[in-house]
PDB file of N, CA and C in Angstrom:
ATOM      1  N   UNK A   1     -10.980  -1.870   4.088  1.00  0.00           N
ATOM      2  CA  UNK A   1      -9.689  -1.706   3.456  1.00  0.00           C
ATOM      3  C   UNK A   1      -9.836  -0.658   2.344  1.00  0.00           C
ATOM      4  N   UNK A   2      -9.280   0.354   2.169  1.00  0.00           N
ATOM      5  CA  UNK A   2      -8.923   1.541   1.557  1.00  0.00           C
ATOM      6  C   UNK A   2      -8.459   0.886   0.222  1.00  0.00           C
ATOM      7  N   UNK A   3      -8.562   1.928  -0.737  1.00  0.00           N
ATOM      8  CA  UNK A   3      -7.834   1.700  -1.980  1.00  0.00           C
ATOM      9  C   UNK A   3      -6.363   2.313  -1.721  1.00  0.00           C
ATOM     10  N   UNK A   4      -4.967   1.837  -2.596  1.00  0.00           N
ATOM     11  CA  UNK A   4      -4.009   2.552  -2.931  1.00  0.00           C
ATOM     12  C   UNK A   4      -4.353   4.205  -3.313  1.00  0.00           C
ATOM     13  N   UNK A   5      -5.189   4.728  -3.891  1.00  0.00           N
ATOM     14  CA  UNK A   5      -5.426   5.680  -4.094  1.00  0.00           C
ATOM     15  C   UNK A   5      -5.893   6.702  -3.449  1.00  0.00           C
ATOM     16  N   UNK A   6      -7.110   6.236  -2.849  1.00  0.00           N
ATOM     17  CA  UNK A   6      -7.448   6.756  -1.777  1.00  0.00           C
ATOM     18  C   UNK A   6      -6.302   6.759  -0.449  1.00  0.00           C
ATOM     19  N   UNK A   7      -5.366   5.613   0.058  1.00  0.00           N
ATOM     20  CA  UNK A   7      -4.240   6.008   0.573  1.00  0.00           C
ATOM     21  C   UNK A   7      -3.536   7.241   0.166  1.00  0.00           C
ATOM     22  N   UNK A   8      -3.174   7.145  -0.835  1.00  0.00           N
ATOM     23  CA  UNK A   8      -2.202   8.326  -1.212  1.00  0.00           C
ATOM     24  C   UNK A   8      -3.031  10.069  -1.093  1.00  0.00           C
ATOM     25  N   UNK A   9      -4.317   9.876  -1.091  1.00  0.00           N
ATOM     26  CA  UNK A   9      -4.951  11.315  -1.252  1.00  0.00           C
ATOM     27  C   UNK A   9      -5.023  11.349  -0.418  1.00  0.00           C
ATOM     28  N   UNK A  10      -5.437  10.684   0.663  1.00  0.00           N
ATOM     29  CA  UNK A  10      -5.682  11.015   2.152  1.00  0.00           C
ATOM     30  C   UNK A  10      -4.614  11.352   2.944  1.00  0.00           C
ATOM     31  N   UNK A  11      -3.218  11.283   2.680  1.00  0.00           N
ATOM     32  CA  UNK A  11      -1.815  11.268   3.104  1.00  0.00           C
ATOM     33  C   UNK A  11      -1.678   9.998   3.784  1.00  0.00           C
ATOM     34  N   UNK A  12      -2.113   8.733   4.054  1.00  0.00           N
ATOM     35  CA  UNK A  12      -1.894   7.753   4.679  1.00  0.00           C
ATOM     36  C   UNK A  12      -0.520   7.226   4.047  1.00  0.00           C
ATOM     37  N   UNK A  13      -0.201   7.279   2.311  1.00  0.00           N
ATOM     38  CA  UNK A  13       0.501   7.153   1.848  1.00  0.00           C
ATOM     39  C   UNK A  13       1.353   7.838   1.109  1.00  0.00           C
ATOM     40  N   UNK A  14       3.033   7.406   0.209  1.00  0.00           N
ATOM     41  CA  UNK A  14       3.500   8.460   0.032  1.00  0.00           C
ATOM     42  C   UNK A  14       4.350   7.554  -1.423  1.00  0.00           C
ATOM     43  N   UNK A  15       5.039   8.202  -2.211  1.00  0.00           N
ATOM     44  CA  UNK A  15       5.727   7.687  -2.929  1.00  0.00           C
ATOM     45  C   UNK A  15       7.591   7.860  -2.229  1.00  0.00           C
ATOM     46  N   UNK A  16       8.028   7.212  -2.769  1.00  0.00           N
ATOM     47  CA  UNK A  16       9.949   7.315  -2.615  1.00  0.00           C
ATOM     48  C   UNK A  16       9.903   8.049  -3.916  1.00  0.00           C
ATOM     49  N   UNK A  17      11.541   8.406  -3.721  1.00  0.00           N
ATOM     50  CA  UNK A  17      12.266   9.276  -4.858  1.00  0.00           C
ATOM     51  C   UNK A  17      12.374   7.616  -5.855  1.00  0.00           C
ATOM     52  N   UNK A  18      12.022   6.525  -5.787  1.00  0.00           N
ATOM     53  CA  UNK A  18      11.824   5.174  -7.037  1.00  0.00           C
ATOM     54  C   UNK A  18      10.516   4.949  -7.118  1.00  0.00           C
ATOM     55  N   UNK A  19       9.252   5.826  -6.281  1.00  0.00           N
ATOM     56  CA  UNK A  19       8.160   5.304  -6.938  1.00  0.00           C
ATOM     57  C   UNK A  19       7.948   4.254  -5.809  1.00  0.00           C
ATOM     58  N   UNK A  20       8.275   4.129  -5.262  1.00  0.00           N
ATOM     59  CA  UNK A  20       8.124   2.762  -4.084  1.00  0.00           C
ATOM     60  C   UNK A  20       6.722   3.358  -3.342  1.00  0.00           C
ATOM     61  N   UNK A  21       5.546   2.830  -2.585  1.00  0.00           N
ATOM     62  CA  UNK A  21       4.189   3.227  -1.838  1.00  0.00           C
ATOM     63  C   UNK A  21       5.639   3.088  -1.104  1.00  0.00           C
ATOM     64  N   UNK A  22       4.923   3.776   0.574  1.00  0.00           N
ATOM     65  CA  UNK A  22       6.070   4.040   1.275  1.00  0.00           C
ATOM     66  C   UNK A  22       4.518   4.334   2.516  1.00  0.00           C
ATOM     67  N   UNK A  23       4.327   3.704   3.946  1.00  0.00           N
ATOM     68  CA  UNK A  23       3.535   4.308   4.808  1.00  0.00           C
ATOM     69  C   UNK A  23       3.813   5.142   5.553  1.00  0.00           C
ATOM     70  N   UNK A  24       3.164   6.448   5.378  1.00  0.00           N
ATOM     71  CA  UNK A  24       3.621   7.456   5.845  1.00  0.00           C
ATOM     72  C   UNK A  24       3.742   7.522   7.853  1.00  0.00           C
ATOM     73  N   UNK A  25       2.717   6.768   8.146  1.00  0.00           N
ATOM     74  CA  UNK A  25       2.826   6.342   9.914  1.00  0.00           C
ATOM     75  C   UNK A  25       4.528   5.951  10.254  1.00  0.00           C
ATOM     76  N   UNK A  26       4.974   4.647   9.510  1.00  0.00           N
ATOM     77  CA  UNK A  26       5.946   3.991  10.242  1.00  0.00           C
ATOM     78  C   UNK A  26       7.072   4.626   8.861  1.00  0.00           C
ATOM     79  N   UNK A  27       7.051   4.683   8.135  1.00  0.00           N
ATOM     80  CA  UNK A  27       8.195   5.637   7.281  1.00  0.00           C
ATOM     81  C   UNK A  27       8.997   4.356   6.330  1.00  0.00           C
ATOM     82  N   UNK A  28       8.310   3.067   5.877  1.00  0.00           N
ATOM     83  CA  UNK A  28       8.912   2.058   5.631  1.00  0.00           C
ATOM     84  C   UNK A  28       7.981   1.783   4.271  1.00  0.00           C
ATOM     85  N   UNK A  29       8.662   0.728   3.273  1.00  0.00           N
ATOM     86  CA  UNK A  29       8.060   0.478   1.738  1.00  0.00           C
ATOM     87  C   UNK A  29       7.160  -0.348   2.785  1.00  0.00           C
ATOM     88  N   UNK A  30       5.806  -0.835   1.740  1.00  0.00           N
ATOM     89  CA  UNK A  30       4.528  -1.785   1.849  1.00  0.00           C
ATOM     90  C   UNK A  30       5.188  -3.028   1.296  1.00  0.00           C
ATOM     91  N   UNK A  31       4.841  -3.803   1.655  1.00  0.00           N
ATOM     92  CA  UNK A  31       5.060  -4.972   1.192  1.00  0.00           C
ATOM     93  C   UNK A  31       3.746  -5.673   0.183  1.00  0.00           C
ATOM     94  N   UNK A  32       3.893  -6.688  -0.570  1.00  0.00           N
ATOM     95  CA  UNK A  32       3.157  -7.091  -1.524  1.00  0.00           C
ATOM     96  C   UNK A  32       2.519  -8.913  -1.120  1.00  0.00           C
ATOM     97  N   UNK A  33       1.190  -8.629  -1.542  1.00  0.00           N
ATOM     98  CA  UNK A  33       0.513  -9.914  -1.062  1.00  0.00           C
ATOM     99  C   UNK A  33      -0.470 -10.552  -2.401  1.00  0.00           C
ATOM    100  N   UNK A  34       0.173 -10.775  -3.410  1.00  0.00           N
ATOM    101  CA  UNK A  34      -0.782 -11.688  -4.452  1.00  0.00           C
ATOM    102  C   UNK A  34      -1.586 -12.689  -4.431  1.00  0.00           C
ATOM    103  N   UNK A  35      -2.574 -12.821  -4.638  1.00  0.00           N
ATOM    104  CA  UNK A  35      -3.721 -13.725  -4.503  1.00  0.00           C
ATOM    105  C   UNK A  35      -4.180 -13.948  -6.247  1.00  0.00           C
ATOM    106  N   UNK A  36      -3.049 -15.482  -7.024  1.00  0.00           N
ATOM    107  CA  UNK A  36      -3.625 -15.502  -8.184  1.00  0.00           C
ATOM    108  C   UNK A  36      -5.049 -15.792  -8.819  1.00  0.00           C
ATOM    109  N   UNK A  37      -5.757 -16.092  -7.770  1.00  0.00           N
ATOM    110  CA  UNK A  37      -7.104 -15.736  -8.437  1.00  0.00           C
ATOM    111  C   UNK A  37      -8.276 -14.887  -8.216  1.00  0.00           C
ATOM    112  N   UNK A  38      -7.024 -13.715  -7.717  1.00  0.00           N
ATOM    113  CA  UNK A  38      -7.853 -12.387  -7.919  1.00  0.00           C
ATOM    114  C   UNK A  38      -7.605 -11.054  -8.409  1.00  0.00           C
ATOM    115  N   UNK A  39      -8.019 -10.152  -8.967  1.00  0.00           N
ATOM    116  CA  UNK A  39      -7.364  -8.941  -9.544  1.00  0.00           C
ATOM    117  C   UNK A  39      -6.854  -7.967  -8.707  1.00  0.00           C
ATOM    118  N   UNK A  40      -7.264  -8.466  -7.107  1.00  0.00           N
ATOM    119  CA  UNK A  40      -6.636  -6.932  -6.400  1.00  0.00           C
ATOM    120  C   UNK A  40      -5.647  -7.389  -5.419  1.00  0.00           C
ATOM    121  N   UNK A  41      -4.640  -6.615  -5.633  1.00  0.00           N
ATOM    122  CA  UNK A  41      -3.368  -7.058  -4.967  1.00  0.00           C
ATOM    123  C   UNK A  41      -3.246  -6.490  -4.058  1.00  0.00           C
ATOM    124  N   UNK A  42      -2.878  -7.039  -2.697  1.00  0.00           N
ATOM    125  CA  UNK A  42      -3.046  -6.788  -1.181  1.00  0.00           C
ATOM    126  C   UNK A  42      -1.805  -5.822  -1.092  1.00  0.00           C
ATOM    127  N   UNK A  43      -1.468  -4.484  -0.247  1.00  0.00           N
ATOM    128  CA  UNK A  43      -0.548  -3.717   0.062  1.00  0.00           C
ATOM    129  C   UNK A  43      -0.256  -3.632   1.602  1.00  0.00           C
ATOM    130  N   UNK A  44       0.282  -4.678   2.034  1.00  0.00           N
ATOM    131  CA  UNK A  44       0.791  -4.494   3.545  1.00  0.00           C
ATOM    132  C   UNK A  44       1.918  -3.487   4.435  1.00  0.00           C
ATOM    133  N   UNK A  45       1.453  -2.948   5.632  1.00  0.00           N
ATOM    134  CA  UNK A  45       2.892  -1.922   6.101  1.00  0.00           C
ATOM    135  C   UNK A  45       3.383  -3.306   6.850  1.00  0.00           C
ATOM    136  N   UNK A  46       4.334  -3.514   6.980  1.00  0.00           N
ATOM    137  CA  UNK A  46       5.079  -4.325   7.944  1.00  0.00           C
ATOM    138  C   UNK A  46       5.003  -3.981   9.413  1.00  0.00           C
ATOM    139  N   UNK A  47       5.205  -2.593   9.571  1.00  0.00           N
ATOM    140  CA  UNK A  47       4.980  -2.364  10.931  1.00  0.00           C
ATOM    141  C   UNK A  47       3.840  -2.012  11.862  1.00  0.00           C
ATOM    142  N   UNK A  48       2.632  -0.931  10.945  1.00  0.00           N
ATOM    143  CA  UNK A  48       1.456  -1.241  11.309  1.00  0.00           C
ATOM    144  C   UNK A  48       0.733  -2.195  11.266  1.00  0.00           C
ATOM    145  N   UNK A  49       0.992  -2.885  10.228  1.00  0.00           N
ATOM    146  CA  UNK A  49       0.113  -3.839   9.530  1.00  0.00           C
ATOM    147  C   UNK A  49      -1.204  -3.392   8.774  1.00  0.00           C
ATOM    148  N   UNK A  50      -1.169  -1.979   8.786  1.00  0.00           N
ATOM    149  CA  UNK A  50      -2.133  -1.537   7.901  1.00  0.00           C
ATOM    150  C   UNK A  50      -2.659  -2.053   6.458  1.00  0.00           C
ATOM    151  N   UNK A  51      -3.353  -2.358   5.596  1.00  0.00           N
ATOM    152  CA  UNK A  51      -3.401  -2.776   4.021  1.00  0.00           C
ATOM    153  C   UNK A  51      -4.549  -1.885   3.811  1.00  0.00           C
ATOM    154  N   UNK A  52      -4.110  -1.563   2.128  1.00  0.00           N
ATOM    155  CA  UNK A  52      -4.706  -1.284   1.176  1.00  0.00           C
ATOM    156  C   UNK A  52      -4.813  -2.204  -0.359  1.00  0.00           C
ATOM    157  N   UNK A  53      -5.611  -2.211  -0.613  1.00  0.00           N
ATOM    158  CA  UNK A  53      -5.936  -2.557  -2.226  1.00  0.00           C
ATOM    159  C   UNK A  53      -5.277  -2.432  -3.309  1.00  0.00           C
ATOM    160  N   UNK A  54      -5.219  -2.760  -4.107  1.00  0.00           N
ATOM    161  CA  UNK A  54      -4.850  -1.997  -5.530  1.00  0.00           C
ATOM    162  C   UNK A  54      -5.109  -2.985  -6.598  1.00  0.00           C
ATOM    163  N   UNK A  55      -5.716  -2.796  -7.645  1.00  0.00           N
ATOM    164  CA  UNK A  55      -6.613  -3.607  -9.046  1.00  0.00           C
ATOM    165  C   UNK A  55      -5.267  -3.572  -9.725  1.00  0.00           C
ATOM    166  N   UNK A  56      -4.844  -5.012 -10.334  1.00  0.00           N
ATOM    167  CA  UNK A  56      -4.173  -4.696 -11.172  1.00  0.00           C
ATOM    168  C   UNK A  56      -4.299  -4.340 -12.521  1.00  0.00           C
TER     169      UNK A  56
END
């Protein structure tokens, strides 16, 4: 699993005109997966099902 960051440099990912992650494959926002007892918050595509990381 990739970082958010590394998503975005690699073009896997993209921002919206609000800042929204956005997957650049299926053209749709990531969805969000919290796990409170951990610091890195899961980034799901809905339609690939791809995820990335991100530390909060």
């Amino acid at each position: 699993m990739k970082s958010v960051r590394k998503g975005l440099r690699d073009g896997e990912l993209e921002k919206d005109t609000y800042d929204r992650l956005v997957c650049v494959e299926s053209g749709k926002p990531l969805k969000t997966k919290n796990d409170p007892d951990s610091i890195v918050t899961v980034r799901i595509c809905p339609d690939t099902g791809k995820k990335w990381k991100e530390v909060r």
